[in-house]
C-alpha atoms as a PDB file:
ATOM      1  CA  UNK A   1      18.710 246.018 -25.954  1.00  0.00           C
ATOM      2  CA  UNK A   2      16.764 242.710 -26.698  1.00  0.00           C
ATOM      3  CA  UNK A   3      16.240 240.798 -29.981  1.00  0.00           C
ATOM      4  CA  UNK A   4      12.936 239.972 -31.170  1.00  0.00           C
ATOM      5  CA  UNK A   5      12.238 237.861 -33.851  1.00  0.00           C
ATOM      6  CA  UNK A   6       9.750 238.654 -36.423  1.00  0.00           C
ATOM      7  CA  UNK A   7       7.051 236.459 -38.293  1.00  0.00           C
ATOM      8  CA  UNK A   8       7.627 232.826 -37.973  1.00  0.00           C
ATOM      9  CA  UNK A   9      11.475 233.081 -36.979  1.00  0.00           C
ATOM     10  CA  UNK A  10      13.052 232.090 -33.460  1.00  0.00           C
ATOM     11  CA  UNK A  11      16.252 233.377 -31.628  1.00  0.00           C
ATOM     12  CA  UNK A  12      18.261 230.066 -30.424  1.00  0.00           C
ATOM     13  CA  UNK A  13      21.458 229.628 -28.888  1.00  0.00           C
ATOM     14  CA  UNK A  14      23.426 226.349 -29.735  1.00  0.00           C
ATOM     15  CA  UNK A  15      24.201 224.065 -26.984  1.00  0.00           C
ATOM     16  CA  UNK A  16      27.484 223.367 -25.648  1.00  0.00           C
ATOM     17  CA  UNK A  17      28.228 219.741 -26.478  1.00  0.00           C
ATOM     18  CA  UNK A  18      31.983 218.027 -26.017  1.00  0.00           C
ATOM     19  CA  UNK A  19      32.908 215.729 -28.901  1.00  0.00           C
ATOM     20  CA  UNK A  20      35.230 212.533 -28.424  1.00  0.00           C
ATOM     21  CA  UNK A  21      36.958 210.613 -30.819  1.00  0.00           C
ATOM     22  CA  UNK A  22      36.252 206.267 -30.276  1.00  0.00           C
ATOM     23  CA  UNK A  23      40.128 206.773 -28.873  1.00  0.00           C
ATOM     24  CA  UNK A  24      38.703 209.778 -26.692  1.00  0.00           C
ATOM     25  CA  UNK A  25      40.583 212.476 -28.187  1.00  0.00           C
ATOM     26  CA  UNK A  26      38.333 215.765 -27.098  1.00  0.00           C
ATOM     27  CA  UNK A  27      37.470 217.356 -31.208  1.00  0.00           C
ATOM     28  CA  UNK A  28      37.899 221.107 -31.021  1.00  0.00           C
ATOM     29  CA  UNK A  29      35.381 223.645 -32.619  1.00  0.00           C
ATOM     30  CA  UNK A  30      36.875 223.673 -35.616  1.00  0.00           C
ATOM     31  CA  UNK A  31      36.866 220.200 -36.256  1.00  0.00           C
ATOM     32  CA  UNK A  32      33.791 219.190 -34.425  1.00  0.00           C
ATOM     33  CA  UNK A  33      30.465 218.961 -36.500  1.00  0.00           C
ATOM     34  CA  UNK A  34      28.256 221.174 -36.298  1.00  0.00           C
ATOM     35  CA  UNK A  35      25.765 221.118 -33.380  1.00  0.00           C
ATOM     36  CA  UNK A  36      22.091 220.819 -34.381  1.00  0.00           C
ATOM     37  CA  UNK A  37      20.893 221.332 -31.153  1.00  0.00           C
ATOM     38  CA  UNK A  38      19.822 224.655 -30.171  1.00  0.00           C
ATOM     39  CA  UNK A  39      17.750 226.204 -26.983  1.00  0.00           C
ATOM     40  CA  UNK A  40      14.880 228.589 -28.112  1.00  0.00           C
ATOM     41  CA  UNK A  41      15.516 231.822 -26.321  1.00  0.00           C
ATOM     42  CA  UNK A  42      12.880 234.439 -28.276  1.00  0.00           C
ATOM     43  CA  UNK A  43       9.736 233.702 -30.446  1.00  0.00           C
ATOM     44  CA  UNK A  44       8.396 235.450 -33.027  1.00  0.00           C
ATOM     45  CA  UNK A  45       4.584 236.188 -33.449  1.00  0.00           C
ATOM     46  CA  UNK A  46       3.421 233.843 -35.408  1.00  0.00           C
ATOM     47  CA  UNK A  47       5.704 230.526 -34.143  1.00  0.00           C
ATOM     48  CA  UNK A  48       3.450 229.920 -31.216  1.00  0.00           C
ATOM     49  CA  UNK A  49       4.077 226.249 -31.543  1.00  0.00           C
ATOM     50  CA  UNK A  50       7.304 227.289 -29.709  1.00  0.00           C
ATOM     51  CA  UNK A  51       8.447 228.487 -26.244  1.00  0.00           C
ATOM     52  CA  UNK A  52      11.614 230.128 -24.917  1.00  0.00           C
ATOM     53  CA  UNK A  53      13.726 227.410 -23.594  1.00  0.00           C
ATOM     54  CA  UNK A  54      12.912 224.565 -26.123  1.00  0.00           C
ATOM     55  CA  UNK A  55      15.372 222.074 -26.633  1.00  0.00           C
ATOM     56  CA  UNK A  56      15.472 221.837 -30.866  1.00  0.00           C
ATOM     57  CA  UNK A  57      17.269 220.348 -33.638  1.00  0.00           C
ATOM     58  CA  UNK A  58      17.419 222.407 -36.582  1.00  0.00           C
ATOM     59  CA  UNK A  59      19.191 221.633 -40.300  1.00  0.00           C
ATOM     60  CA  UNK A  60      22.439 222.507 -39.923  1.00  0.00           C
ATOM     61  CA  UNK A  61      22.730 225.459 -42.933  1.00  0.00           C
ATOM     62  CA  UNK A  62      19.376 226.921 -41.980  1.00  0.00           C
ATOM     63  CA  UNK A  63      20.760 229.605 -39.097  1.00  0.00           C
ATOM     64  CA  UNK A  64      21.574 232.906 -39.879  1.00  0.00           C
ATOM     65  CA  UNK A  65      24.302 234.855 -37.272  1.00  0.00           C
ATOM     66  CA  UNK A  66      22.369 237.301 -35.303  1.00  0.00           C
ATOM     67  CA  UNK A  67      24.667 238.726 -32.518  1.00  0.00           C
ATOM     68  CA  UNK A  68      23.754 241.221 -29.920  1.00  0.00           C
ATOM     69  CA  UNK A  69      27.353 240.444 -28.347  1.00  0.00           C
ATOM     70  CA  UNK A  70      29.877 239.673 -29.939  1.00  0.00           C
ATOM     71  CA  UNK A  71      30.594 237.162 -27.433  1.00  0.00           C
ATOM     72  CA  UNK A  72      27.411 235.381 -27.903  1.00  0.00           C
ATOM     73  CA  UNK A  73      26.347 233.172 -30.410  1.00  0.00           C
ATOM     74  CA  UNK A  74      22.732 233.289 -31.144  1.00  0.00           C
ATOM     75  CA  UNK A  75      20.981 232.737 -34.273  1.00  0.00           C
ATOM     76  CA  UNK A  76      17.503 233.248 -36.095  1.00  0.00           C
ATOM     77  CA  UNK A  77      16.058 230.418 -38.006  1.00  0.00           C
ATOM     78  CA  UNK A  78      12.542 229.772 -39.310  1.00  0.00           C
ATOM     79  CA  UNK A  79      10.242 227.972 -37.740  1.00  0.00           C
ATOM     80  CA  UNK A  80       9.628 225.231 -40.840  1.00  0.00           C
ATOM     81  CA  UNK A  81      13.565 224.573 -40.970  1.00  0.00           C
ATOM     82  CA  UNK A  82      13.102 222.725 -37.485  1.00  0.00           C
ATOM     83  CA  UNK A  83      13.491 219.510 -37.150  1.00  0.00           C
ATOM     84  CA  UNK A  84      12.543 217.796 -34.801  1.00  0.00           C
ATOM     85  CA  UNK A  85      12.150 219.365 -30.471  1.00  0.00           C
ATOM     86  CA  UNK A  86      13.262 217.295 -27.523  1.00  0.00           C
ATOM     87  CA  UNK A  87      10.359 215.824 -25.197  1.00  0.00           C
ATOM     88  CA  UNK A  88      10.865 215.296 -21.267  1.00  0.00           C
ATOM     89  CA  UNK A  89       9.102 212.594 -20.067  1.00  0.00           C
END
């Protein structure tokens, strides 16, 4: 079973990212922040501005839990509370 996103929301999946203290103590989940950067992984109709595998940031409260797995962590957001998308040059 797949997820599709309606109207002008996507499906993203935070990204992995390792935080270190100055001292280089590794954080833990817990006490990490919250990652802002998300990959795209389903588009609803009308976000066309947006394609699966889109490197975003997104404000941080804006996500709402949307689990097909419970092992996964993907969430729906709309489209105006992104931020800002990463550009490859």
């Amino acid at each position: 079973m797949a997820i599709q996103p309606l109207g002008t929301r996507l499906l993203v999946e935070p990204l992995k990212e390792e935080f270190k203290t100055k001292s280089g103590l590794v954080l833990g989940d817990t006490v990490a922040p919250q990652s802002l950067r998300v990959e795209v992984k389903a588009v609803g109709p009308e976000a066309d501005e947006f394609k699966v595998g889109d490197i975003i940031f997104v404000s941080q409260y804006a996500p709402t839990d949307c689990r097909e797995n419970p092992t996964e962590k993907t969430l729906t957001i709309p489209k105006e509370d992104v931020i800002a998308r990463v550009v490859k040059e």
